[in-house]
C-alpha atoms as a PDB file:
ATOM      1  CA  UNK A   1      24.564 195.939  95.880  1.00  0.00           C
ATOM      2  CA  UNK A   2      28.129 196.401  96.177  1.00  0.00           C
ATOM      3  CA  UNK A   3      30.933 194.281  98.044  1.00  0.00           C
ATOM      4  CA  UNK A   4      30.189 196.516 101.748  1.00  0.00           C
ATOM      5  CA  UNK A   5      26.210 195.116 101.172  1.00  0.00           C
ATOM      6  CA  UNK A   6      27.819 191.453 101.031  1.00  0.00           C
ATOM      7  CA  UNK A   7      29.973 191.522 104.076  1.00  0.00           C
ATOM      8  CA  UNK A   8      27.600 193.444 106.103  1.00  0.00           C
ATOM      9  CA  UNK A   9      24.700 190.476 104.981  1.00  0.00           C
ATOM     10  CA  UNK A  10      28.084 187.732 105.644  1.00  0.00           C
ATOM     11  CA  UNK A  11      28.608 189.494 109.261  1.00  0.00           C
ATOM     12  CA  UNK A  12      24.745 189.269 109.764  1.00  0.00           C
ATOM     13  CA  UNK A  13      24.119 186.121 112.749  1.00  0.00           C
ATOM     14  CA  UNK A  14      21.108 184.167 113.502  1.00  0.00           C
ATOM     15  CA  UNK A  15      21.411 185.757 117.151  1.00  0.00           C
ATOM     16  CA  UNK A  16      19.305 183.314 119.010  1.00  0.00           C
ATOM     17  CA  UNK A  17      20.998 180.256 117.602  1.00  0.00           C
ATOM     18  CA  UNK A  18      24.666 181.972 118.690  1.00  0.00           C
ATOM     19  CA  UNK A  19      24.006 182.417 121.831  1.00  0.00           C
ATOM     20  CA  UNK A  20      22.775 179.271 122.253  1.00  0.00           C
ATOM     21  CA  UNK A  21      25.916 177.572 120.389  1.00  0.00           C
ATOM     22  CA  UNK A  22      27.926 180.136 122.994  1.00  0.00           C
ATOM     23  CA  UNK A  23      26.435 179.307 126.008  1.00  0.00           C
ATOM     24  CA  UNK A  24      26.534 175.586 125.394  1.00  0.00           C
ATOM     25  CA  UNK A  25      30.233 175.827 124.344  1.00  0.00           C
ATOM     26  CA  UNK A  26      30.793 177.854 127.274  1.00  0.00           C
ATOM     27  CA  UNK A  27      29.355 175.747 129.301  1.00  0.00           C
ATOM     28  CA  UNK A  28      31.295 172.869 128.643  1.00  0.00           C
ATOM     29  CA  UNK A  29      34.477 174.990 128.620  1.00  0.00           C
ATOM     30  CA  UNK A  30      34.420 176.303 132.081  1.00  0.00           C
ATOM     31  CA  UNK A  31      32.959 172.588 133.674  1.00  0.00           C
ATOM     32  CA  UNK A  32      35.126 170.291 131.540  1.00  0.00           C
ATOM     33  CA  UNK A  33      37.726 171.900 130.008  1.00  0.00           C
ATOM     34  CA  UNK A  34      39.224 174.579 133.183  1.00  0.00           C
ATOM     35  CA  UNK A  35      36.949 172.417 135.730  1.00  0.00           C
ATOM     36  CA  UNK A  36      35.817 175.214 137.320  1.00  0.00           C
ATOM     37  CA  UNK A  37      32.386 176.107 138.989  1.00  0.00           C
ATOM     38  CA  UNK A  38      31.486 178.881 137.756  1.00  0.00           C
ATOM     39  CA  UNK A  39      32.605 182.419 136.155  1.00  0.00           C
ATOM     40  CA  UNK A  40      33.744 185.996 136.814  1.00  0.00           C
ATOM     41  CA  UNK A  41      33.507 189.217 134.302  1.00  0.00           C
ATOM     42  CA  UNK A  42      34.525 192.086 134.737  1.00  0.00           C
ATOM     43  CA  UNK A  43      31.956 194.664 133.563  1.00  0.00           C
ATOM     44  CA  UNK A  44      32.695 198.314 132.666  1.00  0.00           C
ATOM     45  CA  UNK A  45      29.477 199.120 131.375  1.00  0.00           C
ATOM     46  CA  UNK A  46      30.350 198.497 127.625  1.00  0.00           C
ATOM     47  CA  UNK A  47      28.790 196.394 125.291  1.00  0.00           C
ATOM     48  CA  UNK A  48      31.684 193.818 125.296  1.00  0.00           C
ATOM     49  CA  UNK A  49      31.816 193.185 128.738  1.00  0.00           C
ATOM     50  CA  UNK A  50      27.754 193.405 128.482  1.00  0.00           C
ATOM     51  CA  UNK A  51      27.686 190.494 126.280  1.00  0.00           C
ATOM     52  CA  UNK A  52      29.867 188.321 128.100  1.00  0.00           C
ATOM     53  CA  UNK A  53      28.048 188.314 131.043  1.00  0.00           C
ATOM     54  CA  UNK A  54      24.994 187.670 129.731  1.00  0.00           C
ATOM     55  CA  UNK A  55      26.443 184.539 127.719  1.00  0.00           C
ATOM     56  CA  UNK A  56      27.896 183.389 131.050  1.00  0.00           C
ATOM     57  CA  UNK A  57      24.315 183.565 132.432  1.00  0.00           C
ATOM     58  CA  UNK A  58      22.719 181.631 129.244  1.00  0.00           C
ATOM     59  CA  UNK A  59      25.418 179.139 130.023  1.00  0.00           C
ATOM     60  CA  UNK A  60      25.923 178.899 133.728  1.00  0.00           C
ATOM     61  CA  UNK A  61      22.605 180.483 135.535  1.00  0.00           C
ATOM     62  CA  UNK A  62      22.712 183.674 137.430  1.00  0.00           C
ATOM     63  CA  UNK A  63      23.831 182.031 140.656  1.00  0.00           C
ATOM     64  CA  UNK A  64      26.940 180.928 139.025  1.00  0.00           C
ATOM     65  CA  UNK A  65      28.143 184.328 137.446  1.00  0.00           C
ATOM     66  CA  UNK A  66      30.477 187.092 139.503  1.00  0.00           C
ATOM     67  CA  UNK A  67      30.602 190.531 138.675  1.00  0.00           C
ATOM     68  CA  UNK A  68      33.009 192.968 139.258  1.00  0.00           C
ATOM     69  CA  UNK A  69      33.060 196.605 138.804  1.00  0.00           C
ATOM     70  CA  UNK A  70      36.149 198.206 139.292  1.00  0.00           C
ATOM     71  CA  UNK A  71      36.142 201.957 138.887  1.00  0.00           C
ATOM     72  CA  UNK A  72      38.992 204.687 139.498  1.00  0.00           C
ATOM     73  CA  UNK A  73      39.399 207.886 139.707  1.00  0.00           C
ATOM     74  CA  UNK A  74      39.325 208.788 136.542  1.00  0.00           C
ATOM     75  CA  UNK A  75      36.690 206.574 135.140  1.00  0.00           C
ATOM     76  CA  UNK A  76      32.959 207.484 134.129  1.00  0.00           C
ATOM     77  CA  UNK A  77      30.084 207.599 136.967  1.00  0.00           C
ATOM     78  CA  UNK A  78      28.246 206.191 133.683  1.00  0.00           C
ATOM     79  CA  UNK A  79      30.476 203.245 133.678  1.00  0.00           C
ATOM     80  CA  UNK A  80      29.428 201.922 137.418  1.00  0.00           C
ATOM     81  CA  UNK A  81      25.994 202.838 136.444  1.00  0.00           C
ATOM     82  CA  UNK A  82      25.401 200.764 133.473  1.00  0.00           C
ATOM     83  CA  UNK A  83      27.490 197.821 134.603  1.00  0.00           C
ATOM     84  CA  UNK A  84      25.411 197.835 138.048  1.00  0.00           C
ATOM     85  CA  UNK A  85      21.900 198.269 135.854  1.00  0.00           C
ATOM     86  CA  UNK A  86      22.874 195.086 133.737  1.00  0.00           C
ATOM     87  CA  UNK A  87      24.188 193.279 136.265  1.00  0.00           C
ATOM     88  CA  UNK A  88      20.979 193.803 138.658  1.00  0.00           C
ATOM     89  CA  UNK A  89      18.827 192.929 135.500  1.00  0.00           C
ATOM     90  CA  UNK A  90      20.804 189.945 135.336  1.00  0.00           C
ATOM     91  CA  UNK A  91      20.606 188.495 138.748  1.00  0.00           C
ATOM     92  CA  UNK A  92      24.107 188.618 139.370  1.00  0.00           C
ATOM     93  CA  UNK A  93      26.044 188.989 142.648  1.00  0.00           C
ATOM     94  CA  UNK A  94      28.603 191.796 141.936  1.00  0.00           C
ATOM     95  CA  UNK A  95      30.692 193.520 144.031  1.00  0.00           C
ATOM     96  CA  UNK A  96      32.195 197.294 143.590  1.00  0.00           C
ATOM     97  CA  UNK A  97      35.772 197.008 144.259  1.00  0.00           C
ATOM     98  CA  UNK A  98      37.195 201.081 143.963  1.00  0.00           C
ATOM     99  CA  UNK A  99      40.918 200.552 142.754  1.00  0.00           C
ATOM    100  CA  UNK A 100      42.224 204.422 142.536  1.00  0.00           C
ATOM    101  CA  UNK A 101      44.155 203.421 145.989  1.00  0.00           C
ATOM    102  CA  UNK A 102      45.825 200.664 144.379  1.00  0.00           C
ATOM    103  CA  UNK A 103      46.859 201.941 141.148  1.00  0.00           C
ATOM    104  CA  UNK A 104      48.296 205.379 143.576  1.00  0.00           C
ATOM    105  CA  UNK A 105      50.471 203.124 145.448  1.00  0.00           C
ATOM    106  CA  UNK A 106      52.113 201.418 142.135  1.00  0.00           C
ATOM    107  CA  UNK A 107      52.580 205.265 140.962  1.00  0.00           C
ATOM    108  CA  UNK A 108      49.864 204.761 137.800  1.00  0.00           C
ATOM    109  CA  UNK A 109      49.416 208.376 137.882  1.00  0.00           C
ATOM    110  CA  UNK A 110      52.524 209.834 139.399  1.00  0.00           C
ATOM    111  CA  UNK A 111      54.624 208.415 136.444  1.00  0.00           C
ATOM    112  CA  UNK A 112      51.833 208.845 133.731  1.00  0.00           C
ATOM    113  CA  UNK A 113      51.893 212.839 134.488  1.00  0.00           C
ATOM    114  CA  UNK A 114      55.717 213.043 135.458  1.00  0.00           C
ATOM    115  CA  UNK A 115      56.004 211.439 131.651  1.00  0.00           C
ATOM    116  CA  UNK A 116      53.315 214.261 130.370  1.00  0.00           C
ATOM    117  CA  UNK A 117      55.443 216.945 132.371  1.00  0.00           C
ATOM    118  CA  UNK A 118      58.246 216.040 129.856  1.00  0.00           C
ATOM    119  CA  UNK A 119      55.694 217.665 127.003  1.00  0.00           C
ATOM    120  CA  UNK A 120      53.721 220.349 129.411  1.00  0.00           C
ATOM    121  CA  UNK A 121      55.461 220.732 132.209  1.00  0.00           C
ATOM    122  CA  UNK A 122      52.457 222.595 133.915  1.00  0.00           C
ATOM    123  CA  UNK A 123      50.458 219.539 134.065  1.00  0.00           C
ATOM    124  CA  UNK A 124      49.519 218.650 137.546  1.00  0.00           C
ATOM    125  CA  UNK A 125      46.324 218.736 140.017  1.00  0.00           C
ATOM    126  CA  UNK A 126      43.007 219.454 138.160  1.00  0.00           C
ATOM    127  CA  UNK A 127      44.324 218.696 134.521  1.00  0.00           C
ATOM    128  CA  UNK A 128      43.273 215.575 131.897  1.00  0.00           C
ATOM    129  CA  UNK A 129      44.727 214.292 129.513  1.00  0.00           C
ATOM    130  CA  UNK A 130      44.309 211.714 126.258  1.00  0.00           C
ATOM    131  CA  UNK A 131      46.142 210.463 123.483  1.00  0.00           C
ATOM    132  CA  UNK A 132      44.874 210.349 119.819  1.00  0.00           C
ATOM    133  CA  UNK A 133      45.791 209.164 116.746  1.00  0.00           C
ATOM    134  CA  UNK A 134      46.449 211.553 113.098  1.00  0.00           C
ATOM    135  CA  UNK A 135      43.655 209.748 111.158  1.00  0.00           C
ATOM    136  CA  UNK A 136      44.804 211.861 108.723  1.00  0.00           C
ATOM    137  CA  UNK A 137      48.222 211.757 108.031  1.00  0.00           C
ATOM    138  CA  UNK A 138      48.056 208.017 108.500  1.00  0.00           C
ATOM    139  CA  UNK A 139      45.194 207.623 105.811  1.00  0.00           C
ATOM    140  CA  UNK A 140      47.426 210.308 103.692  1.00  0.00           C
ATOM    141  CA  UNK A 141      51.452 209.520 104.313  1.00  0.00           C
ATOM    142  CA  UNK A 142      51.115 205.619 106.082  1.00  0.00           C
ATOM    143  CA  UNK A 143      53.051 207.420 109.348  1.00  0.00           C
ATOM    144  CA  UNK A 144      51.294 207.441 112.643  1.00  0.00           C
ATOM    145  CA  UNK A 145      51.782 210.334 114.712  1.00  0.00           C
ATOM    146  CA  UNK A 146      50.738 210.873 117.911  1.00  0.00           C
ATOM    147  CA  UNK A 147      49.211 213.488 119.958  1.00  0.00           C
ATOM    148  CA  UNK A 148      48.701 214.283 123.863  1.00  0.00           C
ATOM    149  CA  UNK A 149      45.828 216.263 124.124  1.00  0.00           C
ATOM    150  CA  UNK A 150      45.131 217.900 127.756  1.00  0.00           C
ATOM    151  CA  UNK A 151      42.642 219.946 129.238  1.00  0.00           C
ATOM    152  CA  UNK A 152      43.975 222.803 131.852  1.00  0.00           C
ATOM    153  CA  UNK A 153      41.432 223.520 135.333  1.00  0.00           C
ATOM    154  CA  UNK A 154      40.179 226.469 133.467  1.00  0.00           C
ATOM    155  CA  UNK A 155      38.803 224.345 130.470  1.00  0.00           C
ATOM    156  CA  UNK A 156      41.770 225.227 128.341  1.00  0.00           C
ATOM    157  CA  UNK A 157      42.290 222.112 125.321  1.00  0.00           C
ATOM    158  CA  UNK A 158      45.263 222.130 123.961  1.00  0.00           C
ATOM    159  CA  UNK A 159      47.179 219.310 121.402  1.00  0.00           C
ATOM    160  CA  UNK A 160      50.947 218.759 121.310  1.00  0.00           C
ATOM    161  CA  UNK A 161      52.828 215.912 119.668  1.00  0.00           C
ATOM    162  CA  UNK A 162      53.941 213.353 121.510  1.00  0.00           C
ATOM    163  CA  UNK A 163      57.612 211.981 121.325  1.00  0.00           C
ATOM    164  CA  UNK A 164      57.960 208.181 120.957  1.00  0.00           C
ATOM    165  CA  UNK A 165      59.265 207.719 124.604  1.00  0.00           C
ATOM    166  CA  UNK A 166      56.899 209.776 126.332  1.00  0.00           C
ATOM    167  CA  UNK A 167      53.938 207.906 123.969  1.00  0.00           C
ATOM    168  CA  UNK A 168      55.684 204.689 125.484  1.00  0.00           C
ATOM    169  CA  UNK A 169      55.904 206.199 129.347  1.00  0.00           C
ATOM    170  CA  UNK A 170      52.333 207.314 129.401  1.00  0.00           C
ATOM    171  CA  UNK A 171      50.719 204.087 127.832  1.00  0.00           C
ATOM    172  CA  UNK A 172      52.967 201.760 129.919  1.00  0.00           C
ATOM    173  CA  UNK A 173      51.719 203.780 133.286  1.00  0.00           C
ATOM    174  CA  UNK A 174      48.336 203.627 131.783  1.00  0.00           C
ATOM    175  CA  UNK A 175      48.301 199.882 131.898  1.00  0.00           C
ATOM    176  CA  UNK A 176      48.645 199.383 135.120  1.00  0.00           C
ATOM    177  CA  UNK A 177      44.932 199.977 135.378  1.00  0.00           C
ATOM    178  CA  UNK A 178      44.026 197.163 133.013  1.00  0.00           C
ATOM    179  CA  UNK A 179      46.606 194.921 135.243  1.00  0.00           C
ATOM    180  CA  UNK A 180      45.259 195.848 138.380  1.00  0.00           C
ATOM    181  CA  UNK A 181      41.382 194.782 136.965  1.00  0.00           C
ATOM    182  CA  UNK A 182      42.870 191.416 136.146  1.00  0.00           C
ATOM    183  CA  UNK A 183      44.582 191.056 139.319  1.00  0.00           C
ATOM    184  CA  UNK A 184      41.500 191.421 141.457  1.00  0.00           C
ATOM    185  CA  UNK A 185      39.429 189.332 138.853  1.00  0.00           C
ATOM    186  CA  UNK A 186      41.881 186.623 139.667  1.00  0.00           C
ATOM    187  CA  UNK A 187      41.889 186.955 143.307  1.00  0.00           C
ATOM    188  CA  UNK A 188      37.963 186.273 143.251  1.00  0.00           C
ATOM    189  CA  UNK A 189      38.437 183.409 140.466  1.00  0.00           C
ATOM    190  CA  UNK A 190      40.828 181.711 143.035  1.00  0.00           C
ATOM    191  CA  UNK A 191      38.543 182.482 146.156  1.00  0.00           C
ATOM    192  CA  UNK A 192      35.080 181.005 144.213  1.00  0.00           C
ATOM    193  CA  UNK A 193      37.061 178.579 142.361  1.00  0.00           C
ATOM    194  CA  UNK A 194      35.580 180.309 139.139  1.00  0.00           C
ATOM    195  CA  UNK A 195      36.760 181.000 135.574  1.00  0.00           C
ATOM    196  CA  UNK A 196      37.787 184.314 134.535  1.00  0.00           C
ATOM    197  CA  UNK A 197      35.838 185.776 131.455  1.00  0.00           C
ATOM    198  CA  UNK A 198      38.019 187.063 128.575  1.00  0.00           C
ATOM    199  CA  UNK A 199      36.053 190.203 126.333  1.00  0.00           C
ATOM    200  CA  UNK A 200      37.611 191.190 123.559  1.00  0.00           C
ATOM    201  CA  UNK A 201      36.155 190.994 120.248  1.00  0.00           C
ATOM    202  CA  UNK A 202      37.575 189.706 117.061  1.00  0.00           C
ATOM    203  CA  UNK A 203      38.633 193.320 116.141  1.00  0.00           C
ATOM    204  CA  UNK A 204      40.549 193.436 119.239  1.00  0.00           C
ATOM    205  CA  UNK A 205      41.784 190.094 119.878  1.00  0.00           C
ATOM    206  CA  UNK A 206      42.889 189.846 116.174  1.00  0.00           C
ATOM    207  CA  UNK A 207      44.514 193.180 116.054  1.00  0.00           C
ATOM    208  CA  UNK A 208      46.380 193.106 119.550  1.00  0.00           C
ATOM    209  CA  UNK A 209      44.107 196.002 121.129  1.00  0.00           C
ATOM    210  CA  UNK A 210      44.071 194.964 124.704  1.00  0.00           C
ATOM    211  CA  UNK A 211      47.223 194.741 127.448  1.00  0.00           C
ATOM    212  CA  UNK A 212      49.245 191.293 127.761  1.00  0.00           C
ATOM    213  CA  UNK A 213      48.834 190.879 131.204  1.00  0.00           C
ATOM    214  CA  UNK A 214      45.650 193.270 131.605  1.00  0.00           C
ATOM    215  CA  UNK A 215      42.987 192.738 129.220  1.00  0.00           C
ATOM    216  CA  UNK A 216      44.154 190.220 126.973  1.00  0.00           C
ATOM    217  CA  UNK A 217      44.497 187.684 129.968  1.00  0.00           C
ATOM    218  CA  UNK A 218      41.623 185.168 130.776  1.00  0.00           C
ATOM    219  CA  UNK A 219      40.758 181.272 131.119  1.00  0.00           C
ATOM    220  CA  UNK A 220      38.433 181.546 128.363  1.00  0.00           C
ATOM    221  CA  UNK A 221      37.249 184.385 125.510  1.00  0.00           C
ATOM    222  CA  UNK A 222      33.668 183.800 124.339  1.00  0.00           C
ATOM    223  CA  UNK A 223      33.466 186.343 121.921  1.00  0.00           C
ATOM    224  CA  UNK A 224      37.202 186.662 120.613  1.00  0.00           C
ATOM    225  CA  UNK A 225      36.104 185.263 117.109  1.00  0.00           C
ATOM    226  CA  UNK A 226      32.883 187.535 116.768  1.00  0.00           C
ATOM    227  CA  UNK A 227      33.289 190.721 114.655  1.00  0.00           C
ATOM    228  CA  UNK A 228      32.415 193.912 116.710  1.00  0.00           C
ATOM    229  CA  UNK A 229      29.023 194.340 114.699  1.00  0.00           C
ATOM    230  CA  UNK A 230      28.523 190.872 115.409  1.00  0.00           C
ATOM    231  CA  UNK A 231      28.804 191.348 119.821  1.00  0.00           C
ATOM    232  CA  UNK A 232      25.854 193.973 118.922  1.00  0.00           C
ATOM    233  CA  UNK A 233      23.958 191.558 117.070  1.00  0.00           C
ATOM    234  CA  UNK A 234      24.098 189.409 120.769  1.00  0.00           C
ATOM    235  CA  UNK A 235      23.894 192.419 122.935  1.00  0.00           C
ATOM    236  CA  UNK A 236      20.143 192.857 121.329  1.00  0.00           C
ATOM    237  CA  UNK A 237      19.045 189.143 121.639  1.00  0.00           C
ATOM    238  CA  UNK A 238      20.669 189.442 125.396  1.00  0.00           C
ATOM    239  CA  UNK A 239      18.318 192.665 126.095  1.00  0.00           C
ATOM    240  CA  UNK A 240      21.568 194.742 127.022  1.00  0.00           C
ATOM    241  CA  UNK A 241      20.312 198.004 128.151  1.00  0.00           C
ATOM    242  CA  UNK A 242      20.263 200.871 125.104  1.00  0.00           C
ATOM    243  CA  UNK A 243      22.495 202.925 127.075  1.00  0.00           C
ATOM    244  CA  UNK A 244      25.077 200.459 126.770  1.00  0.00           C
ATOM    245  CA  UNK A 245      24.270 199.755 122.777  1.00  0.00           C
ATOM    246  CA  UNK A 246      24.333 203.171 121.981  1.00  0.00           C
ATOM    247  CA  UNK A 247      27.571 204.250 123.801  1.00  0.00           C
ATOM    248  CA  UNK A 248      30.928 204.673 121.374  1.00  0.00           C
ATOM    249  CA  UNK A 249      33.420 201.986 121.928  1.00  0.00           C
ATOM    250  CA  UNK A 250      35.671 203.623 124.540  1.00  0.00           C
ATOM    251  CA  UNK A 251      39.433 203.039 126.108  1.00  0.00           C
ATOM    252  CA  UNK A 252      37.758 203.788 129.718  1.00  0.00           C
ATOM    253  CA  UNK A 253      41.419 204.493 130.336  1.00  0.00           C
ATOM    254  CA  UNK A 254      42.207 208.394 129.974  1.00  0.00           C
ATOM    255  CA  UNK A 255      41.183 211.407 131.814  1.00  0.00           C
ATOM    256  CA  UNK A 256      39.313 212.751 128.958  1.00  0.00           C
ATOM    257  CA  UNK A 257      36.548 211.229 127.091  1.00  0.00           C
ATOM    258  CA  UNK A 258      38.526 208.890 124.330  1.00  0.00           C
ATOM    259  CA  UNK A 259      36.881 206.703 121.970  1.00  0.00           C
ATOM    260  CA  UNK A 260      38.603 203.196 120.579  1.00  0.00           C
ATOM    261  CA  UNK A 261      38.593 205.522 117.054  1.00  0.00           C
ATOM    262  CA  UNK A 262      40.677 207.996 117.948  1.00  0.00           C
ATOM    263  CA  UNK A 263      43.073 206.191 119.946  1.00  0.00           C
ATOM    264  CA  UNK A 264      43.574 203.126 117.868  1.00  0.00           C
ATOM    265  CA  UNK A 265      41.669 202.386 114.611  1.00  0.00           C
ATOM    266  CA  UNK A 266      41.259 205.871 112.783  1.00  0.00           C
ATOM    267  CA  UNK A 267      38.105 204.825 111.670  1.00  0.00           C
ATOM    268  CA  UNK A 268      34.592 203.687 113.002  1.00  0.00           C
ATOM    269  CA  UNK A 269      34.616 199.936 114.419  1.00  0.00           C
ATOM    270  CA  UNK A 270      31.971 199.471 111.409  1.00  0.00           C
ATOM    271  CA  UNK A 271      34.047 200.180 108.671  1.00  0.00           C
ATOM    272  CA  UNK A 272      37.283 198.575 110.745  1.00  0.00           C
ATOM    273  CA  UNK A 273      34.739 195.115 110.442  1.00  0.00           C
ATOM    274  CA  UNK A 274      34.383 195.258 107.031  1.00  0.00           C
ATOM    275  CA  UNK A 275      38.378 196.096 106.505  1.00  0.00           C
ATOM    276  CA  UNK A 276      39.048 193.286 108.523  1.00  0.00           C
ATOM    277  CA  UNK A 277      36.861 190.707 106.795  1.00  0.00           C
ATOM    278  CA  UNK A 278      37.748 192.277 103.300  1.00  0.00           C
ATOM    279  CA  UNK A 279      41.243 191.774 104.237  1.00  0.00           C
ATOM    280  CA  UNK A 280      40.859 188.065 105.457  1.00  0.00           C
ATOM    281  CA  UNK A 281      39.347 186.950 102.470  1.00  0.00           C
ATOM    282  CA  UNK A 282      41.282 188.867  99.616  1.00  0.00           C
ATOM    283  CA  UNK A 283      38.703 190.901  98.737  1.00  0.00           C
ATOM    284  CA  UNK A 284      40.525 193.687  96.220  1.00  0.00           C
ATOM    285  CA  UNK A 285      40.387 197.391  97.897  1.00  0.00           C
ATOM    286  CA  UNK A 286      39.219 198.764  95.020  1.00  0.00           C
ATOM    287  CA  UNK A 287      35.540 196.931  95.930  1.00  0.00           C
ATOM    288  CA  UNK A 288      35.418 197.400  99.527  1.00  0.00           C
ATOM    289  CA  UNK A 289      36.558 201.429  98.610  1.00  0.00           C
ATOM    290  CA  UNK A 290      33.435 201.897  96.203  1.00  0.00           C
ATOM    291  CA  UNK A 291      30.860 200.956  99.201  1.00  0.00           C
ATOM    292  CA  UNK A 292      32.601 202.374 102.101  1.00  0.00           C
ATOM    293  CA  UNK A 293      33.313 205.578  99.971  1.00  0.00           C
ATOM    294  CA  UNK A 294      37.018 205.668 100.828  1.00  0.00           C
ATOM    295  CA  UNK A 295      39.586 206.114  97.926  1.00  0.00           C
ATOM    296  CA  UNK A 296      41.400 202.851  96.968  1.00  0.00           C
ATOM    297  CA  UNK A 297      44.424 203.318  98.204  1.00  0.00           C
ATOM    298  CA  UNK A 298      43.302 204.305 101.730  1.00  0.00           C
ATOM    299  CA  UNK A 299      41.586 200.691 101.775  1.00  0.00           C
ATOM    300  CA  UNK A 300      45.128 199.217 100.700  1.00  0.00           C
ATOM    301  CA  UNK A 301      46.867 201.228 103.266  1.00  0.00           C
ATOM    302  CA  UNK A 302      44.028 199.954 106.119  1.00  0.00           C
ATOM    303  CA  UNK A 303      44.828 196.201 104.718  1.00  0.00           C
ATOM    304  CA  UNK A 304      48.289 197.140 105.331  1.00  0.00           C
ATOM    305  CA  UNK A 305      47.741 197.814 108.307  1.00  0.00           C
ATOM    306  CA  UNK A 306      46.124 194.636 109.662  1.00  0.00           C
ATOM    307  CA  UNK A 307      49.278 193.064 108.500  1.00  0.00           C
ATOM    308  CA  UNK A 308      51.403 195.239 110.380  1.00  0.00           C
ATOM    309  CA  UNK A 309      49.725 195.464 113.325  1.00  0.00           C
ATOM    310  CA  UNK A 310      49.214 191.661 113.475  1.00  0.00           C
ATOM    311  CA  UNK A 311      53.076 191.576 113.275  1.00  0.00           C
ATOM    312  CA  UNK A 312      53.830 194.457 115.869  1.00  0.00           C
ATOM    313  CA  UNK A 313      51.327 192.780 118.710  1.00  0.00           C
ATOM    314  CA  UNK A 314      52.239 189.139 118.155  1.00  0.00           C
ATOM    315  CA  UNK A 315      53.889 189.168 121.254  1.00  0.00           C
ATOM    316  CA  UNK A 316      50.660 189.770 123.399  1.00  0.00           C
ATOM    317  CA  UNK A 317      48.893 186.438 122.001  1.00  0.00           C
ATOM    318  CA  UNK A 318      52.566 183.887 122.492  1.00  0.00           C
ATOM    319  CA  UNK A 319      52.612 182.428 126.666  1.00  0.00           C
ATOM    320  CA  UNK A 320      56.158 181.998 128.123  1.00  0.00           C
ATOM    321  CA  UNK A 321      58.694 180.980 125.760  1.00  0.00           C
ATOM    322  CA  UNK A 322      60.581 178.043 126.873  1.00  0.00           C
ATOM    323  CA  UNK A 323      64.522 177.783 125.787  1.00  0.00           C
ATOM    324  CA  UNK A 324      64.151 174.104 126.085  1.00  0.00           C
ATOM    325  CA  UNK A 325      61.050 172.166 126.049  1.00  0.00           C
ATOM    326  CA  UNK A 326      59.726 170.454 129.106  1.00  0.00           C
ATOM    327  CA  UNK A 327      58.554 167.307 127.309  1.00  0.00           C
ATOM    328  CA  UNK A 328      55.909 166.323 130.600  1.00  0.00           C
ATOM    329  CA  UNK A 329      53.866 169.215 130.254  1.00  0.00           C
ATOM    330  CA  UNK A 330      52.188 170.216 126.620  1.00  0.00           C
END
């Protein structure tokens, strides 16, 4: 058929062969490249997370593969539960390591709400909260405009706008949980003289969806060049349980339920795939509009933004920046 029929048939994998070519990459990665013995993920019960560990099992053998689950207070039950069902199905030693303590003694939550209390000064014990994205008015106008949306203790949902500065107060509190995840995979890396497993996709890596210091921080990223309908493609050859598959990509970072959609994209992953691979190889809107039954210039505005968002999140992919080189160490 049209141009959406192509890429979708392009993004199709032979899944058996990748995760072979994975796990043998990976392999060699983690023993010869980091010289390490073995690996730790990170699993929050999505598919992401899912995928890596069962690549790090094809490549290293279950006796060679840490989990870690590492809920808070505000996380899913569902979360634990699916990341302990795959992780038992996989043979893995895991451990549960609860980090609402930590993240209360850096003030995650005291300075999240106190910056929400600048917008509804109610908020407090027994509240949620999120923040979404006008799909709308971006598709429409190009301008992104942001909105806190909380829930009261009586079940109350209400939306305001959200100022730039308390959008930038409540994200950077926010990220202290992705931080604190990285900190403890790190401290079991060190103690097993293990690798840490990276997880985000191509849509995520490429597009700067993940925290520099959180997230976006590993030894090595197995599936950072696979397209999110490609990680799905694995997750079925890996047997990743349906309840993970069938979940919506989530933040697993606000109060209230929040998908990757409505915080970030604007659109399902599926269609941000087929942007994204349009986009990278010049296919004209006007095609990719026809199948994905968008208008034209809502395409060109999405291609857009991959540009711009490439250029606003360069920062999270650069290391250290020297001011002079240090010629011994490249």
């Amino acid at each position: 058929m049209g141009t959406v029929t192509r890429i979708r048939d392009v993004l199709k994998i032979e899944p058996r062969g990748a995760v072979a070519e994975i796990a043998a990459r990976l392999r060699q990665t983690v023993a010869d490249g980091l010289r390490r013995r073995g690996a730790v993920v990170a699993m929050s019960g999505g598919v992401d997370s899912s995928v890596c560990a069962g690549l790090a099992v094809q490549a290293l053998g279950p006796q060679r593969v840490f989990g870690l689950l590492l809920p808070e207070a505000e996380s899913g039950a569902e979360d634990l539960a699916l990341g302990r069902e795959w992780a038992d199905r996989l043979g893995i030693a895991y451990r549960i390591e609860e980090i609402s303590g930590i993240l209360a003694a850096c003030g995650a939550y005291e300075r999240r709400d106190e910056a929400i209390r600048t917008v509804v000064p109610e908020f407090g014990p027994g509240w949620s909260s999120k923040i979404t994205v006008d799909a709308d008015r971006h598709a429409r106008e190009g301008l992104t405009v942001f909105y806190l949306i909380v829930r009261s203790p009586e079940g109350e949902l209400r939306k305001h706008r959200l100022p730039p500065v308390a959008y930038r107060e409540i994200v950077a509190a926010t990220n202290f949980k992705q931080r604190v995840r990285k900190m403890l995979e790190y401290h079991h890396a060190d103690r097993l003289h293990y690798a840490v497993i990276g997880t985000p996709n191509r849509l995520e890596y490429d597009q700067g969806f993940f925290v520099k210091g959180g997230d976006g921080l590993a030894d090595v990223k197995p599936i950072a060049h696979l397209y999110k309908t490609q990680v799905y493609q694995l997750a079925r050859e890996l047997g990743v349980p349906e309840g993970v598959t069938a979940r919506p990509p989530t933040t697993g970072t606000y109060s209230l339920p929040q998908t990757q959609e409505e915080f970030y994209w604007g659109a399902p992953v599926e269609i941000m795939d087929i942007v994204l691979y349009g986009c990278n190889h010049q296919i004209p809107p006007e095609e990719v509009a026809e199948e994905v039954g968008m208008p034209a210039e809502a395409v060109a505005h999405m291609y857009r933004d991959v540009g711009l968002r490439r250029s606003t999140t360069r920062y999270l992919h650069l290391t250290s920046m020297l001011l002079e080189p240090v010629a011994e160490i490249s």
